[in-house]
N, C-alpha and C. Protein backbone atom coordinates (compact mmCIF):
# COMPACT_ATOMS: atom_id res chain seq x y z
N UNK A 1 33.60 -16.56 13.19
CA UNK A 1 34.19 -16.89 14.47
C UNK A 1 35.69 -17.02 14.26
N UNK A 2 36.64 -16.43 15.21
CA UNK A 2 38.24 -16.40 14.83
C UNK A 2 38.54 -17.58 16.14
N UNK A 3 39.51 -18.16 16.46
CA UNK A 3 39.92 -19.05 17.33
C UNK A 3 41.75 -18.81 17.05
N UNK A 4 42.26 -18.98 18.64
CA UNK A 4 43.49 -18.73 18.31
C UNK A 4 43.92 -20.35 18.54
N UNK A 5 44.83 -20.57 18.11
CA UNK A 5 44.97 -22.22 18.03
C UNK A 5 46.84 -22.13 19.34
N UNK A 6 46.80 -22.83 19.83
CA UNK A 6 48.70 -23.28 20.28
C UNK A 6 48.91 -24.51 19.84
N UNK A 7 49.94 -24.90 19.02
CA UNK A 7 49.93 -26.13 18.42
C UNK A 7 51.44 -26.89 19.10
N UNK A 8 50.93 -28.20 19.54
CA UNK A 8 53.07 -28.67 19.56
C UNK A 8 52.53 -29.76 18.74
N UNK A 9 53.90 -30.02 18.24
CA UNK A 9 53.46 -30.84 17.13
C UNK A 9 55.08 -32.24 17.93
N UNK A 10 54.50 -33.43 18.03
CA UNK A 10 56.01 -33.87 18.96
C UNK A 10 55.56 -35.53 18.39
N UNK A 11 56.31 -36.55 19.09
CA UNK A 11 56.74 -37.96 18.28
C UNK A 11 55.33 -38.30 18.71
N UNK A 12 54.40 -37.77 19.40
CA UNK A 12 53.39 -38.56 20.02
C UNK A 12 52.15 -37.73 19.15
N UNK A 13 52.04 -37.27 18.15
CA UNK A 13 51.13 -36.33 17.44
C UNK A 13 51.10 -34.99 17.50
N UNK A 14 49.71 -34.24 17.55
CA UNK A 14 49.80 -32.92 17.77
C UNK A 14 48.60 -32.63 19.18
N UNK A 15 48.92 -31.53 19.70
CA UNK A 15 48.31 -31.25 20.95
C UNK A 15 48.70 -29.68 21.21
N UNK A 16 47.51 -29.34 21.96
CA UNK A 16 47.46 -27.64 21.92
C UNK A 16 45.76 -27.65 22.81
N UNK A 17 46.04 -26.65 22.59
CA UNK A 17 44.82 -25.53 23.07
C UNK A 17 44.08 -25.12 22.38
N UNK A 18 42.49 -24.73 22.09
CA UNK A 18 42.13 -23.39 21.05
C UNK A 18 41.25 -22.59 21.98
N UNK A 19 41.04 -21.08 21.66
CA UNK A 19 40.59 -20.22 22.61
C UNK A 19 39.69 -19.84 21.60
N UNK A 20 38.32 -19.64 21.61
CA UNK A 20 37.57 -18.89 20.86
C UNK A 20 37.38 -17.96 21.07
N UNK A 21 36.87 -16.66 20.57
CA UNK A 21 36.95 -15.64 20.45
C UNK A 21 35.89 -14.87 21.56
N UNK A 22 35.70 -14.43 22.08
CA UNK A 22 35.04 -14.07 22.99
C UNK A 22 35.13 -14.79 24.27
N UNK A 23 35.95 -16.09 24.24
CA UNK A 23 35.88 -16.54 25.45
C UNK A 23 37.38 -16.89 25.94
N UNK A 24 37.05 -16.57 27.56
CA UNK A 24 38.53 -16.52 28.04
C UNK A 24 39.57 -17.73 28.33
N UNK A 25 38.50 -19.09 28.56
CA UNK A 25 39.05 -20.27 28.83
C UNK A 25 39.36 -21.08 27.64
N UNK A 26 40.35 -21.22 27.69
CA UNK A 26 41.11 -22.44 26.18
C UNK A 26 40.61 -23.53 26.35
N UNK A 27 40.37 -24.36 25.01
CA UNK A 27 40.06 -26.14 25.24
C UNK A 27 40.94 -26.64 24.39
N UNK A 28 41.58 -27.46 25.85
CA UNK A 28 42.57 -28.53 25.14
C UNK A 28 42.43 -29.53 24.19
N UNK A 29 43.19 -29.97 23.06
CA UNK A 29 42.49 -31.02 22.65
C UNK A 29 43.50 -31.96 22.46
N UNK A 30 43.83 -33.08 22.04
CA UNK A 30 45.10 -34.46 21.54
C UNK A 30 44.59 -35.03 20.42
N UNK A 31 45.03 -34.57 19.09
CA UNK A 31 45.19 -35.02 17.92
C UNK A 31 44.10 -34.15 17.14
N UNK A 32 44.87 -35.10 15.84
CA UNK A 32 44.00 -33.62 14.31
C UNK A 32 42.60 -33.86 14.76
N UNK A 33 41.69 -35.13 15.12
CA UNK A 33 40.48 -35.55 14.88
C UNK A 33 39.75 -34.83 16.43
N UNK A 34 40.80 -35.11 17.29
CA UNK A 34 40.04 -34.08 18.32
C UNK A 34 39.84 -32.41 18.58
N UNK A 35 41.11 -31.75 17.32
CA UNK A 35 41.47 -30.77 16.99
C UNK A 35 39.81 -30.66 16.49
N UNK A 36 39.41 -30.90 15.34
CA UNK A 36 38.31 -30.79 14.44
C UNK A 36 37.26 -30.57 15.34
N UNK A 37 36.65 -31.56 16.54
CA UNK A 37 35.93 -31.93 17.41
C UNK A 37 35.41 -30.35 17.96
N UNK A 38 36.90 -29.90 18.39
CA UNK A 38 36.81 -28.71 18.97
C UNK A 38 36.52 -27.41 18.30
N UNK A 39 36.57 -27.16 17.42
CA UNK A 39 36.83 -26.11 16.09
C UNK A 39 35.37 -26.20 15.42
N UNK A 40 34.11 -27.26 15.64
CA UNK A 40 33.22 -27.70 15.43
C UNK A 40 32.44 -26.34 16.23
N UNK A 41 31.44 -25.80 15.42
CA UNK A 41 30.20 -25.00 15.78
C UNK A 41 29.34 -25.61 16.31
N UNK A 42 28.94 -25.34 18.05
CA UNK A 42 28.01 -25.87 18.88
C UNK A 42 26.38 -25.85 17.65
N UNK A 43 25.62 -26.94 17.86
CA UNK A 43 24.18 -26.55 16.76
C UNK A 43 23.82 -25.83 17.43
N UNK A 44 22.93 -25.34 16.70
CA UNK A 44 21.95 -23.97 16.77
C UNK A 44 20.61 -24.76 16.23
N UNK A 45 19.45 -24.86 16.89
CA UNK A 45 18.44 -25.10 16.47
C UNK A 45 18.34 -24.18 14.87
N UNK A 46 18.05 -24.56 13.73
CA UNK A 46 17.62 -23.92 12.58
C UNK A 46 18.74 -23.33 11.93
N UNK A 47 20.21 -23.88 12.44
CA UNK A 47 21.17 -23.69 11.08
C UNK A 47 20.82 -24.38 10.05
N UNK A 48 20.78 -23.18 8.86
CA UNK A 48 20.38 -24.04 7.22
C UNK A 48 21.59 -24.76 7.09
N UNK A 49 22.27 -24.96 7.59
CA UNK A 49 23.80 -26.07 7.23
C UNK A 49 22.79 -27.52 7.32
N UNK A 50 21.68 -27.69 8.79
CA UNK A 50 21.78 -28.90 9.44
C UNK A 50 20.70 -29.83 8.20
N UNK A 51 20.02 -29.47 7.09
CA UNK A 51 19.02 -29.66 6.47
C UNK A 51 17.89 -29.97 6.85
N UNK A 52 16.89 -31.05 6.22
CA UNK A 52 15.54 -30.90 6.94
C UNK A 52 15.55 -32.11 7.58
């Protein structure tokens, strides 16, 4: 999965947008931890990531 990121980086943290790849609407996010939040792979029933 590619994601294009817009980053401002200003006295109040960082804040931006990310657009994933196939899709046309951006999600905003406010800060690194909500950055992550977003950048996070929706589950999938039976990803071997999730274990047993």
């Amino acid at each position: 999965m590619r994601f294009v990121l817009d980053l401002e980086y200003g006295a109040d943290g960082v804040r931006g947008q990310v657009t994933r790849q196939g899709c046309d609407r951006p999600e905003p996010f406010h800060g690194w931890l909500d950055l992550l939040r977003v950048l996070e792979e929706p589950y999938i029933r039976g990803n071997p990531w999730d274990g047993p």
